[in-house]
Protein backbone atom coordinates (compact mmCIF):
# COMPACT_ATOMS: atom_id res chain seq x y z
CA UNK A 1 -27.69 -52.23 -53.91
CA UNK A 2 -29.23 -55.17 -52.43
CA UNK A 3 -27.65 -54.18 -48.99
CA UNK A 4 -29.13 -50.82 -48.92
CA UNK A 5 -32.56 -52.20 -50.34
CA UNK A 6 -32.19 -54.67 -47.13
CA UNK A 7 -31.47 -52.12 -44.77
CA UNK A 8 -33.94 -49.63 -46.09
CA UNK A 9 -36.79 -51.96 -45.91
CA UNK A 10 -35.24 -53.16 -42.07
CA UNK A 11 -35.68 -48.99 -41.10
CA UNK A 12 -39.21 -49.23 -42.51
CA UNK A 13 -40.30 -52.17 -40.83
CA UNK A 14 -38.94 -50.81 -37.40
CA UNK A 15 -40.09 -47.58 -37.52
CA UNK A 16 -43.75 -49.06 -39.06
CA UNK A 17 -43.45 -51.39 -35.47
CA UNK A 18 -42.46 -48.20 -33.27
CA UNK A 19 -45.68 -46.39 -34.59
CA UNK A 20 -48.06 -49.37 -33.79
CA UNK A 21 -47.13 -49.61 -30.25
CA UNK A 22 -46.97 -45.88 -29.54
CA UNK A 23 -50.12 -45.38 -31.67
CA UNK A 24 -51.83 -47.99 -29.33
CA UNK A 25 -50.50 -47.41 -26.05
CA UNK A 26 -49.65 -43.27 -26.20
CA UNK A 27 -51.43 -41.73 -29.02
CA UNK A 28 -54.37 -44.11 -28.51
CA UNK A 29 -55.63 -44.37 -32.44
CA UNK A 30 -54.61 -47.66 -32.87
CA UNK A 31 -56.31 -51.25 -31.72
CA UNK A 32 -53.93 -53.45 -29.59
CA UNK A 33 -49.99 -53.70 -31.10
CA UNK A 34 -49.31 -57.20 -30.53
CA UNK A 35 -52.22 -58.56 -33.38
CA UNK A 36 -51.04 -55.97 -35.69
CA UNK A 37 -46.93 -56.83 -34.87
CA UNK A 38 -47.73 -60.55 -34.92
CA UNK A 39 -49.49 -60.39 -38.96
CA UNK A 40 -46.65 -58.02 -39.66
CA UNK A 41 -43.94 -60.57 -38.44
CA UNK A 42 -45.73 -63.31 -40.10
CA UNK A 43 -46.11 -61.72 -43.22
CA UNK A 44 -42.31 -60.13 -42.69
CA UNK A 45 -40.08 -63.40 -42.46
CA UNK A 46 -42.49 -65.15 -44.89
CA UNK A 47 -41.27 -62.89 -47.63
CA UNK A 48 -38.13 -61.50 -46.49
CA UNK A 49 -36.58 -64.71 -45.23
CA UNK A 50 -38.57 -67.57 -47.51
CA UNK A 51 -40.01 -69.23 -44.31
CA UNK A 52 -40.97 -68.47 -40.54
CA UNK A 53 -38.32 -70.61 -39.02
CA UNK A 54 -36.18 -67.54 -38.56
CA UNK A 55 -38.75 -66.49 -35.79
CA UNK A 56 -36.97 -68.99 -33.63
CA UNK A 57 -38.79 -72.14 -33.38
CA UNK A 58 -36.59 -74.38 -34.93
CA UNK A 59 -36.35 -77.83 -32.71
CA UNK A 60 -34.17 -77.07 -29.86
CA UNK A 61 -31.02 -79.03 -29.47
CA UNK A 62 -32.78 -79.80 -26.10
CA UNK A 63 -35.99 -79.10 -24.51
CA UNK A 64 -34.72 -80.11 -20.90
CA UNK A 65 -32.14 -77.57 -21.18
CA UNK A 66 -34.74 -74.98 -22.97
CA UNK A 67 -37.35 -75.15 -19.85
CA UNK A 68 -34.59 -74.91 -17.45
CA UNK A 69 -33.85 -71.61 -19.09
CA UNK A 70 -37.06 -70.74 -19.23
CA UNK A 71 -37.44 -71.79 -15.01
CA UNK A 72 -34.51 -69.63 -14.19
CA UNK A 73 -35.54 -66.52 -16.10
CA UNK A 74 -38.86 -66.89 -14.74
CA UNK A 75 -37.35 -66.84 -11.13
CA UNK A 76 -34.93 -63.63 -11.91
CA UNK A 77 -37.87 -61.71 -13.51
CA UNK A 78 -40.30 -62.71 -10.63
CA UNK A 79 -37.77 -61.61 -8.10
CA UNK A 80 -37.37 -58.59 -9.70
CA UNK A 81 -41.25 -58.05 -10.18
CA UNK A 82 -41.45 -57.60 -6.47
CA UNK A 83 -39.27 -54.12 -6.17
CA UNK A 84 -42.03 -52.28 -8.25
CA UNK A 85 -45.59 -51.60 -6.85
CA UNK A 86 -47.33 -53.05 -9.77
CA UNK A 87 -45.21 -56.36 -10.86
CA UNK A 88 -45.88 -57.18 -14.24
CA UNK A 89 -47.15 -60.73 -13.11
CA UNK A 90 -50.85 -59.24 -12.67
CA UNK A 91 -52.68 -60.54 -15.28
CA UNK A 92 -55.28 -57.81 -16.84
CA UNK A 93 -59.16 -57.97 -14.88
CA UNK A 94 -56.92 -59.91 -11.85
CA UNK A 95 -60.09 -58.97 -9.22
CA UNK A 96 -63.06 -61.09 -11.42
CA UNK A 97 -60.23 -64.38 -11.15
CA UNK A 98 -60.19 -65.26 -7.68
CA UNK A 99 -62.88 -68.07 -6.88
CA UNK A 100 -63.68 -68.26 -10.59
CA UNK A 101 -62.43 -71.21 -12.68
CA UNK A 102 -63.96 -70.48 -15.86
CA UNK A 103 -62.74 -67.34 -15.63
CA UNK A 104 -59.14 -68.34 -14.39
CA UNK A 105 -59.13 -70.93 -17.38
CA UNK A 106 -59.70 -67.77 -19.95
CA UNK A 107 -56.73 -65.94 -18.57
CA UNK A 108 -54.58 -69.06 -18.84
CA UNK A 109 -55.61 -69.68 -22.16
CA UNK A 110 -55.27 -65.47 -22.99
CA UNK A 111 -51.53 -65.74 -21.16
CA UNK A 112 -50.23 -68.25 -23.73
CA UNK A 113 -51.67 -67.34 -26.73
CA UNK A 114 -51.61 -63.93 -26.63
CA UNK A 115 -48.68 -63.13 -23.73
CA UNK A 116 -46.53 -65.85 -23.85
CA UNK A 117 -47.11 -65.91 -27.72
CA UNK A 118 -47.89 -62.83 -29.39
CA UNK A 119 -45.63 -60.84 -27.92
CA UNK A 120 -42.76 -62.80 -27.82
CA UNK A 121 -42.82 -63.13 -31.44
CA UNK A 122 -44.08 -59.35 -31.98
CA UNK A 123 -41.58 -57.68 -29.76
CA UNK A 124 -38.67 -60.28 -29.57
CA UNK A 125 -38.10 -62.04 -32.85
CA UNK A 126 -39.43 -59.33 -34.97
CA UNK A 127 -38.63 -55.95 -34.07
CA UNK A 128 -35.63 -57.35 -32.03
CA UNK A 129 -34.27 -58.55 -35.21
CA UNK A 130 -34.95 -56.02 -37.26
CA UNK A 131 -33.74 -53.36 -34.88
CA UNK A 132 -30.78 -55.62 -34.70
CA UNK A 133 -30.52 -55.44 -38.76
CA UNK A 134 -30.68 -51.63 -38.40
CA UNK A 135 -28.21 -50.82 -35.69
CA UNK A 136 -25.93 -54.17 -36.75
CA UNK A 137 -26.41 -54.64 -32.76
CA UNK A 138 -28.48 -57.17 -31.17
CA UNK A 139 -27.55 -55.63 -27.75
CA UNK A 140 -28.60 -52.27 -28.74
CA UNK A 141 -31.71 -53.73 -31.12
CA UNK A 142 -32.93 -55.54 -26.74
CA UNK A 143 -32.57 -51.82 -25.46
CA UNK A 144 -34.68 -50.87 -28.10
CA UNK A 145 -37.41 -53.22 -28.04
CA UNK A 146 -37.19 -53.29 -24.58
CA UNK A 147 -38.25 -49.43 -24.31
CA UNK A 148 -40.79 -49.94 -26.60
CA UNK A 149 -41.62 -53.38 -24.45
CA UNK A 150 -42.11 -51.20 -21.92
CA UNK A 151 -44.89 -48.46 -23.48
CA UNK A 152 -46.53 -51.38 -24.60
CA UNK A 153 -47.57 -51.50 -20.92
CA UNK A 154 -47.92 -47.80 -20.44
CA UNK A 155 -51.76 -48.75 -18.56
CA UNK A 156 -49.64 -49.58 -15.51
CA UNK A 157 -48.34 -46.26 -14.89
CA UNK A 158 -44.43 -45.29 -14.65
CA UNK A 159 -43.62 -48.11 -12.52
CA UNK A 160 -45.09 -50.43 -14.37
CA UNK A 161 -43.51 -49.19 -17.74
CA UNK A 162 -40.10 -49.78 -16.00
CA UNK A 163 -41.01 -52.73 -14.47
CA UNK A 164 -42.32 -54.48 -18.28
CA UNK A 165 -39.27 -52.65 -19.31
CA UNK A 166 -36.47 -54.74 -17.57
CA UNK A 167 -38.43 -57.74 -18.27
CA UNK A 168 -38.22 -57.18 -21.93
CA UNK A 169 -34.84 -56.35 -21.94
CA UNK A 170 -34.28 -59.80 -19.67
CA UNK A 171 -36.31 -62.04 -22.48
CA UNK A 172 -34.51 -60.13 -25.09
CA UNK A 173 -30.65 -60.89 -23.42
CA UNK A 174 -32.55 -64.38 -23.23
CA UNK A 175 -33.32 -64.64 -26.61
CA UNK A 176 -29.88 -63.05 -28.17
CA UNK A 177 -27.78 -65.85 -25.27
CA UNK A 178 -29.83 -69.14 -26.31
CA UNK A 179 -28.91 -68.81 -30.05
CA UNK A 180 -32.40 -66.67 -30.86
CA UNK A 181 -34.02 -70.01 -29.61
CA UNK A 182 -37.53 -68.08 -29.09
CA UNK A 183 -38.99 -71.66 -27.53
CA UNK A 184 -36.98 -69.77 -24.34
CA UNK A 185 -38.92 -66.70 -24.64
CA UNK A 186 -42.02 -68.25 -24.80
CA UNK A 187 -41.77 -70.50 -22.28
CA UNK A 188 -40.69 -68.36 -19.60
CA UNK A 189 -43.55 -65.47 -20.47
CA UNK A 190 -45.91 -68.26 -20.14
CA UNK A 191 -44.31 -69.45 -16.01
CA UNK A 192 -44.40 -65.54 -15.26
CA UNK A 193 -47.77 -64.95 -16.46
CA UNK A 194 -48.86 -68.13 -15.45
CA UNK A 195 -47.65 -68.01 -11.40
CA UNK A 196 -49.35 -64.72 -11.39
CA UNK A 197 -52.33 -65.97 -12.38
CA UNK A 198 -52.24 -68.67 -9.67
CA UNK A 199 -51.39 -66.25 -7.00
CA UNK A 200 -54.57 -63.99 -7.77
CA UNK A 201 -56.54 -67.02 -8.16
CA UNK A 202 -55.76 -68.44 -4.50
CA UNK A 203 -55.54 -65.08 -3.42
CA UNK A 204 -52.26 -64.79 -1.84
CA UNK A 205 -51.09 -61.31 -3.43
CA UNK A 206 -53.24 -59.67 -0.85
């Protein structure tokens, strides 16, 4: 009985987080997903799992070994970035950044917090994990989110949707291969984000 409650409430939960993002990003009635997926999560492993550690930032074994995950991911998702015509590396209102620190500093500060942040915990250690509770798959639970990864950037047209796609499924594989160490996810959203910043803000994407 307890199983079924478990999995019952894991099918909610996922199909709750499947109607925020397409509510937001195809049916339009909803504010932004990653807020609403972040309180959710929060709220989620607070009173399903007793604590938030399960979100995956325990301490990792080591950091040196965490950011040189990170780097490397980073470098496979950037490469990849450049076969679409609108990499996922341009940061949102890209043309008022170059020649504008104040401005620059506010998209830094928007890339961690709500990027690098927000959705890592919103799309990978929530609805990865409870995806992965409802298919008993993680690898099927990163297709999943990584689909839905991808209409959550439905403003940058097809290519962009497949382009966000593979990099969710890439932080996802990440995520499911360092142990659910999210510190990994995190960190390499943030370099992504973060170089594309830079190269609008120097203006060398032109």
């Amino acid at each position: 009985m307890a199983e079924n409650a478990h999995m019952a409430t894991s099918i909610i939960e996922l199909l709750i987080g499947v109607a925020v993002v397409l509510g937001h990003n195809v049916w339009h009635i909803l504010p932004n997903e990653v807020p609403i997926l972040f309180v959710l999560a929060l709220a989620s492993f607070c009173l399903r799992d007793g604590n938030w550690k399960r979100l995956g930032f325990t301490r990792p074994a080591s950091w040196r070994k965490t950011i040189l995950w990170a780097l490397a991911i980073a470098v496979v998702r950037l490469a990849i970035g450049e076969l679409f015509p609108d990499p996922a590396t341009s940061p949102k209102g890209s043309e008022q950044i170059p020649g504008h620190p104040g401005t620059a500093l506010a998209a830094l500060a928007f890339i961690w917090i709500f990027a690098a942040f927000g959705e890592e915990i919103a799309y990978r250690a929530y609805l990865t994990r409870r995806a992965a509770e409802v298919t008993r798959s993680w690898w099927a639970a990163a297709v999943i989110t990584s689909v839905l990864f991808g209409f959550g950037h439905s403003y940058k047209g097809p290519g962009g949707m497949i382009d966000s796609g593979i990099a969710g499924l890439l932080l996802a594989s990440a995520y499911i291969l360092s142990g659910k160490n999210l510190w990994v996810c995190v960190l390499a959203h943030g370099f992504i984000d973060t170089t594309g910043l830079v190269v609008f803000y120097f203006g060398w994407s032109s």
